[in-house]
PDB file of N, CA and C in Angstrom:
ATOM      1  N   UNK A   1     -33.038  16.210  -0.886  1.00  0.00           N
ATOM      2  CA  UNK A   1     -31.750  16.847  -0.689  1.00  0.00           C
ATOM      3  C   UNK A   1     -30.848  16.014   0.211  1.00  0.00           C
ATOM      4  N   UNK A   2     -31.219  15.718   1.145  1.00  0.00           N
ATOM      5  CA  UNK A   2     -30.917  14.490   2.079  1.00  0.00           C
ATOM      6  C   UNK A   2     -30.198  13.383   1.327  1.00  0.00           C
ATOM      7  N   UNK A   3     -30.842  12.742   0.666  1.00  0.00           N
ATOM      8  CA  UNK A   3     -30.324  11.746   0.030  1.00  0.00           C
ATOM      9  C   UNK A   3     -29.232  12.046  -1.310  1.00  0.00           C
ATOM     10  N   UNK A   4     -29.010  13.192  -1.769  1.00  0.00           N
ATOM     11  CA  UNK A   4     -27.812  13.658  -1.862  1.00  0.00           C
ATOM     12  C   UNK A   4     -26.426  13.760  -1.766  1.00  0.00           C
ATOM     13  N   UNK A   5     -26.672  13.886  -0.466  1.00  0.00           N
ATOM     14  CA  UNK A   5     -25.355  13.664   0.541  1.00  0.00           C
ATOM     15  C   UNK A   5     -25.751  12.502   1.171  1.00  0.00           C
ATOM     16  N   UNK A   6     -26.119  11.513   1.347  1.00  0.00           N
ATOM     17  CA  UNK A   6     -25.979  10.410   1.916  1.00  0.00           C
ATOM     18  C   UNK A   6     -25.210   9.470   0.812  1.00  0.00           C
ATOM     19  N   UNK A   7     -25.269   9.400  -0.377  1.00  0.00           N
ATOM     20  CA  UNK A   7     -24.877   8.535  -1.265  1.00  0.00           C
ATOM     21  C   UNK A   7     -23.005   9.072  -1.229  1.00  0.00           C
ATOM     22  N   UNK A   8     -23.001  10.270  -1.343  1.00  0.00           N
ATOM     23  CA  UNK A   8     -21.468  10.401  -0.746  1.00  0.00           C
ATOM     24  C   UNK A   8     -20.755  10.402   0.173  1.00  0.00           C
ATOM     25  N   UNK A   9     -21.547  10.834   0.814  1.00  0.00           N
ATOM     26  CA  UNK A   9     -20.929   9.952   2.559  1.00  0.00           C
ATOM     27  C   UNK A   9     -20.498   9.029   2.596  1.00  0.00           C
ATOM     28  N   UNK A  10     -21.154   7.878   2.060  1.00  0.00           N
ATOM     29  CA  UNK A  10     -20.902   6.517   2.367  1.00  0.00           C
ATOM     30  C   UNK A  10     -20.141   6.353   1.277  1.00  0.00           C
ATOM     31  N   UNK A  11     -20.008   7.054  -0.201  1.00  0.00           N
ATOM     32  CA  UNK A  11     -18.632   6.618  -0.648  1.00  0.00           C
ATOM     33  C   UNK A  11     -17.388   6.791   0.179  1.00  0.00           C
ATOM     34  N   UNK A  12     -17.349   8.305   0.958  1.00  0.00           N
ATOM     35  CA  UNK A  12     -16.301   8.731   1.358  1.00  0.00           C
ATOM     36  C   UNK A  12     -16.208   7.515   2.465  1.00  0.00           C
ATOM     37  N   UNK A  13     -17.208   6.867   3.484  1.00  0.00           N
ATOM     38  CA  UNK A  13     -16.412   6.554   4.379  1.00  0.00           C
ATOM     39  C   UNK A  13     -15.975   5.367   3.848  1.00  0.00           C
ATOM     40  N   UNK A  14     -16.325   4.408   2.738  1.00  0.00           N
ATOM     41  CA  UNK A  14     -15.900   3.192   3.010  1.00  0.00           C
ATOM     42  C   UNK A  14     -14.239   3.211   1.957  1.00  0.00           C
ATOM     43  N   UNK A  15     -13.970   4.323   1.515  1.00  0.00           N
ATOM     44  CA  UNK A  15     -12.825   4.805   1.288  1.00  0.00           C
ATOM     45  C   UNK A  15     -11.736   4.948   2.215  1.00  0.00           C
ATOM     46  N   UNK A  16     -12.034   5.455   3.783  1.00  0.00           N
ATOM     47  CA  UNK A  16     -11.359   5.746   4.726  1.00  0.00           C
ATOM     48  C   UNK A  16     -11.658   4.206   5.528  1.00  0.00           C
ATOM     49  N   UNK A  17     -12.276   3.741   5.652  1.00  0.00           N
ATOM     50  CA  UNK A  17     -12.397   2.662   6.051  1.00  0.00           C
ATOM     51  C   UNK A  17     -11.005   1.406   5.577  1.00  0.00           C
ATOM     52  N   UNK A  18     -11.245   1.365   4.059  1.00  0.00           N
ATOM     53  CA  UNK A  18     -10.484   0.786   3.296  1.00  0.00           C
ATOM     54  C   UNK A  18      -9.036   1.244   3.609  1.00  0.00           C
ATOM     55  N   UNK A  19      -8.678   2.146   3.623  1.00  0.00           N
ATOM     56  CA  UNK A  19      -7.187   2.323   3.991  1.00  0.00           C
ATOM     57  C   UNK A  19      -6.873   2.595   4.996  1.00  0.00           C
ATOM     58  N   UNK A  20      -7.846   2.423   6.111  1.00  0.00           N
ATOM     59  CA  UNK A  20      -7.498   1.755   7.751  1.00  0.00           C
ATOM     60  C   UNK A  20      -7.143   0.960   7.806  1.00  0.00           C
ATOM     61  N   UNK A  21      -7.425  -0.403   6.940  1.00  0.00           N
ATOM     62  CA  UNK A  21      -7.421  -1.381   6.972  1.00  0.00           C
ATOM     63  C   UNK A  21      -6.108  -2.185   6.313  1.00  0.00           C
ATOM     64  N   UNK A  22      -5.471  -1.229   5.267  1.00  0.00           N
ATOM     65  CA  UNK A  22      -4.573  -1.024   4.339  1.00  0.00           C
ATOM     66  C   UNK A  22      -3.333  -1.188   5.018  1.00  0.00           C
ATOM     67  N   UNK A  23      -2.526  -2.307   4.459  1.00  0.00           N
ATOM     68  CA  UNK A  23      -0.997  -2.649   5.274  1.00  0.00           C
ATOM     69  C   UNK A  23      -0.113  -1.102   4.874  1.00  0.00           C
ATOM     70  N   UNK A  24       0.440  -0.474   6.078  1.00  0.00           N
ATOM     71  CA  UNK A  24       1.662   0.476   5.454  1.00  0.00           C
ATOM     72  C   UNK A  24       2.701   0.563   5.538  1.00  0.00           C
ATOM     73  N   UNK A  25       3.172   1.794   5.001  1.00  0.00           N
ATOM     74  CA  UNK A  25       4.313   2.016   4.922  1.00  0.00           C
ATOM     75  C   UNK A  25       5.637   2.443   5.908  1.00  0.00           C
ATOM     76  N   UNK A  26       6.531   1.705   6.107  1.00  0.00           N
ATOM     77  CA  UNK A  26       7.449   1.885   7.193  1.00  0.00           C
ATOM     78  C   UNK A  26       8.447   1.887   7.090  1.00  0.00           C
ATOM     79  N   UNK A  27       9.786   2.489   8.160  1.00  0.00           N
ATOM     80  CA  UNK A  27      10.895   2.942   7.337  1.00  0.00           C
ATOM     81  C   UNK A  27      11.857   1.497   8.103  1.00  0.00           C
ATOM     82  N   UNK A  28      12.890   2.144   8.051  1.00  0.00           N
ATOM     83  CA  UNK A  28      13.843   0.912   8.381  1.00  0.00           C
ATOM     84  C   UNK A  28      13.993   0.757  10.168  1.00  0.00           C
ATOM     85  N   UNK A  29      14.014   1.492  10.640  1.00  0.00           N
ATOM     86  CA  UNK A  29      13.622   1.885  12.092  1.00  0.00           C
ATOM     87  C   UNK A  29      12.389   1.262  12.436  1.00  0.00           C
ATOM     88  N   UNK A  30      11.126   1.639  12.021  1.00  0.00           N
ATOM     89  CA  UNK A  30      10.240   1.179  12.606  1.00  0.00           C
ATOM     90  C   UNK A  30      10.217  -0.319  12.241  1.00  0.00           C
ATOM     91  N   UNK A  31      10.673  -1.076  10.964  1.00  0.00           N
ATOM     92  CA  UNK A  31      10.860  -2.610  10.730  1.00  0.00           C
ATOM     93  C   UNK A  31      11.356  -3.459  11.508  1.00  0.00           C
ATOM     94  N   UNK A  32      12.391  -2.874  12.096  1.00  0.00           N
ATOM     95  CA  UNK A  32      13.367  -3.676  13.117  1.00  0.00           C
ATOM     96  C   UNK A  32      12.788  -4.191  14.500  1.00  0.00           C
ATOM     97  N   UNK A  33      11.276  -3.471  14.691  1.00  0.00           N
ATOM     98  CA  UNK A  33      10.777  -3.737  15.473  1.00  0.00           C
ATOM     99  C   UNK A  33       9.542  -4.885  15.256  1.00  0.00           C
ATOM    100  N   UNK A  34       9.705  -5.433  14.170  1.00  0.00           N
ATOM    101  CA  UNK A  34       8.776  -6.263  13.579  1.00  0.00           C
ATOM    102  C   UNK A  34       9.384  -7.136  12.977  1.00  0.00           C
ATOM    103  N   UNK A  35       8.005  -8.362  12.793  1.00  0.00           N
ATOM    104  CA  UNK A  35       8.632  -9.797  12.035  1.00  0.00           C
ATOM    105  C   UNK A  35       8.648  -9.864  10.777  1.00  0.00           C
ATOM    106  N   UNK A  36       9.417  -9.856   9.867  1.00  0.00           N
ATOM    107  CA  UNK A  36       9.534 -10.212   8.740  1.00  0.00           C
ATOM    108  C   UNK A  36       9.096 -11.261   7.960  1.00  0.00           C
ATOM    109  N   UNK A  37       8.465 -11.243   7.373  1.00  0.00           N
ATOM    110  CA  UNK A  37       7.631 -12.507   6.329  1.00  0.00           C
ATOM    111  C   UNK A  37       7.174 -12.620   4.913  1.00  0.00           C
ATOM    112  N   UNK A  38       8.153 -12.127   3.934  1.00  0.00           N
ATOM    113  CA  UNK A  38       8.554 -12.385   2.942  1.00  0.00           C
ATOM    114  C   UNK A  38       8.457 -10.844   2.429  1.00  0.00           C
ATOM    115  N   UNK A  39       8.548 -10.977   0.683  1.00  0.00           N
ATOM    116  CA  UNK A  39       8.360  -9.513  -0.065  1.00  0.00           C
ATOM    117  C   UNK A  39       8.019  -9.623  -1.383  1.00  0.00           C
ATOM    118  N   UNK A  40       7.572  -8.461  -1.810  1.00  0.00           N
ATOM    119  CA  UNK A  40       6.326  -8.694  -2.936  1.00  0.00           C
ATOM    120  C   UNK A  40       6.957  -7.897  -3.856  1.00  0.00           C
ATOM    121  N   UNK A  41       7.117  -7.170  -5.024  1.00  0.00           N
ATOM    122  CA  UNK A  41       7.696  -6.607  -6.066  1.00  0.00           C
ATOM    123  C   UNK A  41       6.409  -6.273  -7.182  1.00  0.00           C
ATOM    124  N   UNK A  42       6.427  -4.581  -7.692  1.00  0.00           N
ATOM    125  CA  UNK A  42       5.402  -4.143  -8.494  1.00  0.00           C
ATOM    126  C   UNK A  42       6.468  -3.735  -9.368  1.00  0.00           C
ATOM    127  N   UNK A  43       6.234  -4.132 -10.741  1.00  0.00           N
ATOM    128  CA  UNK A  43       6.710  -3.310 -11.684  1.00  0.00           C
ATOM    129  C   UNK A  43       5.094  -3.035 -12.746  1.00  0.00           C
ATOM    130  N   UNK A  44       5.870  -1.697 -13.482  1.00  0.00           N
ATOM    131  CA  UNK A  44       4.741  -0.504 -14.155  1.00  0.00           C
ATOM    132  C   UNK A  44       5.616   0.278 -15.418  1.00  0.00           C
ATOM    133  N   UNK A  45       4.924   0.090 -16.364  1.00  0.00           N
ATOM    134  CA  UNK A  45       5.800   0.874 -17.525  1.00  0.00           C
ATOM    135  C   UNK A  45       4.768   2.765 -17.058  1.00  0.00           C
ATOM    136  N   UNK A  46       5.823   3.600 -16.876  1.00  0.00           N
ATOM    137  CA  UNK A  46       5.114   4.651 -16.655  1.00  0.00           C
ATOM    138  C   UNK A  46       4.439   4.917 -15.263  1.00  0.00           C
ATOM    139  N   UNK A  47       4.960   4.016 -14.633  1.00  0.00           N
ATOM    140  CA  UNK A  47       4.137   4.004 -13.034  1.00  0.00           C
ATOM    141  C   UNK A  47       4.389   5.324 -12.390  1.00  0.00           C
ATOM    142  N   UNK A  48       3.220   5.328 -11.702  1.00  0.00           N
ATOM    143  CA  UNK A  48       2.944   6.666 -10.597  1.00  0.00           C
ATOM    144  C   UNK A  48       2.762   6.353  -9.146  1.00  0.00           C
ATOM    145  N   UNK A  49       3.898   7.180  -8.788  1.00  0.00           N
ATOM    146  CA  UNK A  49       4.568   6.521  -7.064  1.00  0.00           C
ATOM    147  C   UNK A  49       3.199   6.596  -6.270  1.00  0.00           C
ATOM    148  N   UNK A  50       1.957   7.141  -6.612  1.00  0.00           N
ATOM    149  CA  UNK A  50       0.656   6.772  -5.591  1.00  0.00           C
ATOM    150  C   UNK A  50       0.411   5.813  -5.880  1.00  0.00           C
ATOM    151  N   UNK A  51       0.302   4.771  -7.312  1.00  0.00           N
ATOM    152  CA  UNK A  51      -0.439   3.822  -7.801  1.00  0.00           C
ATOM    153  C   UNK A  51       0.205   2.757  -7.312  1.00  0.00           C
ATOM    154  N   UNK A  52       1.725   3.204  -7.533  1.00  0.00           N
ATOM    155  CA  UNK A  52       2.905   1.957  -6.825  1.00  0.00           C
ATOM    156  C   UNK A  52       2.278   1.810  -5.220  1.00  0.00           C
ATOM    157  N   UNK A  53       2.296   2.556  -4.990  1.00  0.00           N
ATOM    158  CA  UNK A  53       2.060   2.531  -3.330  1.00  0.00           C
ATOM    159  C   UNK A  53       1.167   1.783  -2.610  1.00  0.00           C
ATOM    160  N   UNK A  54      -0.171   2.118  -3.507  1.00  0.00           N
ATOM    161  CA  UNK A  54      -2.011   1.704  -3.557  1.00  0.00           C
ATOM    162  C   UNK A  54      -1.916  -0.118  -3.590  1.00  0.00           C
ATOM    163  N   UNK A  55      -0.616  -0.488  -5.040  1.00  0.00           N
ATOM    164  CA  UNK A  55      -0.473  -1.844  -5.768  1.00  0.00           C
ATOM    165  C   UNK A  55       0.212  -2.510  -4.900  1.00  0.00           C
ATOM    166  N   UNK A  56       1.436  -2.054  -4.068  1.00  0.00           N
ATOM    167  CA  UNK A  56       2.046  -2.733  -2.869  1.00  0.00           C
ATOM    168  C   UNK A  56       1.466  -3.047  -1.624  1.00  0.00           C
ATOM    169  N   UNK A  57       0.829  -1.879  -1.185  1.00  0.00           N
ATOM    170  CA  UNK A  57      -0.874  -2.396  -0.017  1.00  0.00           C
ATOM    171  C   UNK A  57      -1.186  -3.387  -0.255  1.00  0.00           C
ATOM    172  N   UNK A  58      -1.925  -3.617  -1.583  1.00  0.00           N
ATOM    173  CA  UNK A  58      -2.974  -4.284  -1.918  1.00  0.00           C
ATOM    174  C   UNK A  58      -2.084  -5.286  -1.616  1.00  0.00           C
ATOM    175  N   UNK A  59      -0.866  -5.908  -2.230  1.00  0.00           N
ATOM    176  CA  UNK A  59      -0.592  -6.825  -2.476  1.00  0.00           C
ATOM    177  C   UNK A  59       0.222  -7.501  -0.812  1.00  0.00           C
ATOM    178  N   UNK A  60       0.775  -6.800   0.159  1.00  0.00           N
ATOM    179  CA  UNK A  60       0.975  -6.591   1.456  1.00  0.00           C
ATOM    180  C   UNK A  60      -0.728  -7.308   2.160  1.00  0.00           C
ATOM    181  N   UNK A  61      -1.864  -6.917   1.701  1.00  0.00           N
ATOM    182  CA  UNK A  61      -2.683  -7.161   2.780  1.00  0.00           C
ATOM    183  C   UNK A  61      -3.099  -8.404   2.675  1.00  0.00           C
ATOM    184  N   UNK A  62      -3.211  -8.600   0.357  1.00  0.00           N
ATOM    185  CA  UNK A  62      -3.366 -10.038   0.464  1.00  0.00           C
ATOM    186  C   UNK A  62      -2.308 -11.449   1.141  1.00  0.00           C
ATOM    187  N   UNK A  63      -1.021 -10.889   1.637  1.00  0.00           N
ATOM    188  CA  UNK A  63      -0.251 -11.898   2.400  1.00  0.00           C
ATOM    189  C   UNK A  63      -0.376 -11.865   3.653  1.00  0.00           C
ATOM    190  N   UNK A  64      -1.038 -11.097   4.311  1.00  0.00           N
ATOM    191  CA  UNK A  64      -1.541 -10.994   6.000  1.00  0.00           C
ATOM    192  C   UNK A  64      -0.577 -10.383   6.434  1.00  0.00           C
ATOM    193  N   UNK A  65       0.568  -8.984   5.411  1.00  0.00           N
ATOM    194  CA  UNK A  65       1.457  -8.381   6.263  1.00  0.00           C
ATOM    195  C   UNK A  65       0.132  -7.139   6.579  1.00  0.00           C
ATOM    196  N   UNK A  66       0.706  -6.929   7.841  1.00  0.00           N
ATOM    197  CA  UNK A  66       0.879  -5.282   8.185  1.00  0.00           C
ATOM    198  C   UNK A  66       0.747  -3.964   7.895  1.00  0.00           C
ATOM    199  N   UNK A  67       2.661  -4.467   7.217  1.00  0.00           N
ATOM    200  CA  UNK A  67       3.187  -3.492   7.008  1.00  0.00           C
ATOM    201  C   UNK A  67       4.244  -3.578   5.962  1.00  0.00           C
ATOM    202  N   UNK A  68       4.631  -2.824   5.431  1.00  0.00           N
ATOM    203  CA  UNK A  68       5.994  -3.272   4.103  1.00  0.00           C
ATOM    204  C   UNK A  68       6.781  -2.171   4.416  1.00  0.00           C
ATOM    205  N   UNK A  69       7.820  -2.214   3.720  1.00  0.00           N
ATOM    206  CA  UNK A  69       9.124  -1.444   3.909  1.00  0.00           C
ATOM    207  C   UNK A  69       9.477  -1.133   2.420  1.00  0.00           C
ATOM    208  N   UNK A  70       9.912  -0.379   1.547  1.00  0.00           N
ATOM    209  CA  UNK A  70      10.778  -0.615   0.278  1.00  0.00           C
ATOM    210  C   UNK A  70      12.360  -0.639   0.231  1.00  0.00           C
ATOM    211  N   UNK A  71      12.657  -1.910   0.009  1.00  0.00           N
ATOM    212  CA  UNK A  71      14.253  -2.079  -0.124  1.00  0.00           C
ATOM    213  C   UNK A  71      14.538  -1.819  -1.604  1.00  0.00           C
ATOM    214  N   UNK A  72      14.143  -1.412  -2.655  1.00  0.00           N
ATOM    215  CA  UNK A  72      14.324  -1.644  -4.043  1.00  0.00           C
ATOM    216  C   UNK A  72      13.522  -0.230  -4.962  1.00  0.00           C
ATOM    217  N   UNK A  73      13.954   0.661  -5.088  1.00  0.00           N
ATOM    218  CA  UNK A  73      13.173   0.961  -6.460  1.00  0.00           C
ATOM    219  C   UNK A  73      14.005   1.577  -7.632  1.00  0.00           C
ATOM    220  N   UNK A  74      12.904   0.986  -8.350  1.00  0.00           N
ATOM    221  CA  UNK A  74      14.028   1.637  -9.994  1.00  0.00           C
ATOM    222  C   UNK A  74      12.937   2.407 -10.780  1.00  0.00           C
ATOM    223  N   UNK A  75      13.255   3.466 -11.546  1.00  0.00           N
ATOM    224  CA  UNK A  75      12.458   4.400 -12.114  1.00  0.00           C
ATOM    225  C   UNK A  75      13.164   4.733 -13.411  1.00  0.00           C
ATOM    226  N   UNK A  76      11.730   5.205 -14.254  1.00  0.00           N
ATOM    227  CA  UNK A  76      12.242   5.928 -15.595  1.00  0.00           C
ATOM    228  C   UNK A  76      11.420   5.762 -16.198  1.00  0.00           C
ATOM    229  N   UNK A  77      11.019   5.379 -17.438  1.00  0.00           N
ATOM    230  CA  UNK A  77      10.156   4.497 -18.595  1.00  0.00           C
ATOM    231  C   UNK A  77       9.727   3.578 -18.199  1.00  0.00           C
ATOM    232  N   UNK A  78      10.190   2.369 -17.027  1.00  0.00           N
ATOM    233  CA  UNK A  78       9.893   1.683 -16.229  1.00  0.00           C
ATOM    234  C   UNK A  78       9.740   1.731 -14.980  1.00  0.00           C
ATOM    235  N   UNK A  79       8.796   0.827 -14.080  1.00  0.00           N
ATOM    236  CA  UNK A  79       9.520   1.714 -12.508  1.00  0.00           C
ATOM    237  C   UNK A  79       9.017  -0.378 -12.013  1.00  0.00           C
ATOM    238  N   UNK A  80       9.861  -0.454 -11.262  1.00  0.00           N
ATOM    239  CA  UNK A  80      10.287  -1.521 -10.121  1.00  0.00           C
ATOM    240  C   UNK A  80      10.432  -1.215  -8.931  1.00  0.00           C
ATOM    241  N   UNK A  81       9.451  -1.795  -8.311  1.00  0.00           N
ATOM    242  CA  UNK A  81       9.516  -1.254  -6.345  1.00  0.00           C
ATOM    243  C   UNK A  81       9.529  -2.985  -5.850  1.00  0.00           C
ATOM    244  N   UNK A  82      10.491  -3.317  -5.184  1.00  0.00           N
ATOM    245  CA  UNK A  82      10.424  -3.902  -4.459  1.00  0.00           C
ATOM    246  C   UNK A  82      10.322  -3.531  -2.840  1.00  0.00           C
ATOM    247  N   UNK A  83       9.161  -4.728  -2.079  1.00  0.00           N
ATOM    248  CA  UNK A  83       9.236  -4.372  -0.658  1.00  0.00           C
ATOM    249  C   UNK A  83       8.983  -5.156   0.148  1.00  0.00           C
ATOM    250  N   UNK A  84       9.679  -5.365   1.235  1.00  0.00           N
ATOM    251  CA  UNK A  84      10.013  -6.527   2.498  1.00  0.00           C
ATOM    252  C   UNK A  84       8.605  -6.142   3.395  1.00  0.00           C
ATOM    253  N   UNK A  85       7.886  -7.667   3.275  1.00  0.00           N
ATOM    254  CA  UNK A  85       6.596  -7.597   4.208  1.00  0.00           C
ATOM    255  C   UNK A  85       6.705  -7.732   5.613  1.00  0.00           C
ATOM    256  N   UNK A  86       6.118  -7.089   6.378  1.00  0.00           N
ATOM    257  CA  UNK A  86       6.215  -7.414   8.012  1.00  0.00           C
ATOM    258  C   UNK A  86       4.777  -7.976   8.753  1.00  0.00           C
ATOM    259  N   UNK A  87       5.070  -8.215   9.969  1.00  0.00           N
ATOM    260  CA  UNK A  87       3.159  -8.440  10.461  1.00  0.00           C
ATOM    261  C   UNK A  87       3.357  -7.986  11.627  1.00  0.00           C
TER     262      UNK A  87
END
């Protein structure tokens, strides 16, 4: 029974782990207090603003930002997020 719940535990934590670790999201206020170092852009036919979100992290942590900001989004049938990286 034990081992049960141990196999989900450790899914759950290295889930929470993972998006500790995860560059976020910040508004224009909190940016100004940070360095700017370039910006990354997701487009998605049909995209879903969690997946956008998840795809901009990802792509934020592989440049050693932080944190990102979104200056850009476009939605509909298509969706385009652009966002300014910080560290």
């Amino acid at each position: 029974m034990k081992r049960n719940l141990i196999i989900p535990t450790l899914g759950l934590a290295s889930l929470i782990s993972f998006s500790a670790s995860a560059a976020t999201l910040v508004n224009s206020e909190q940016a100004s207090n940070l360095q700017p170092m370039g910006s990354v852009s997701v487009s998605q036919v049909a995209g879903v603003p969690m997946d956008i979100r998840q795809e901009l992290s990802a792509k934020a942590d592989q440049a050693g930002a932080s944190s990102y900001r979104i200056v850009e989004a476009r939605t509909g049938d298509y969706t385009h997020v652009t966002a300014e990286l910080y560290k």
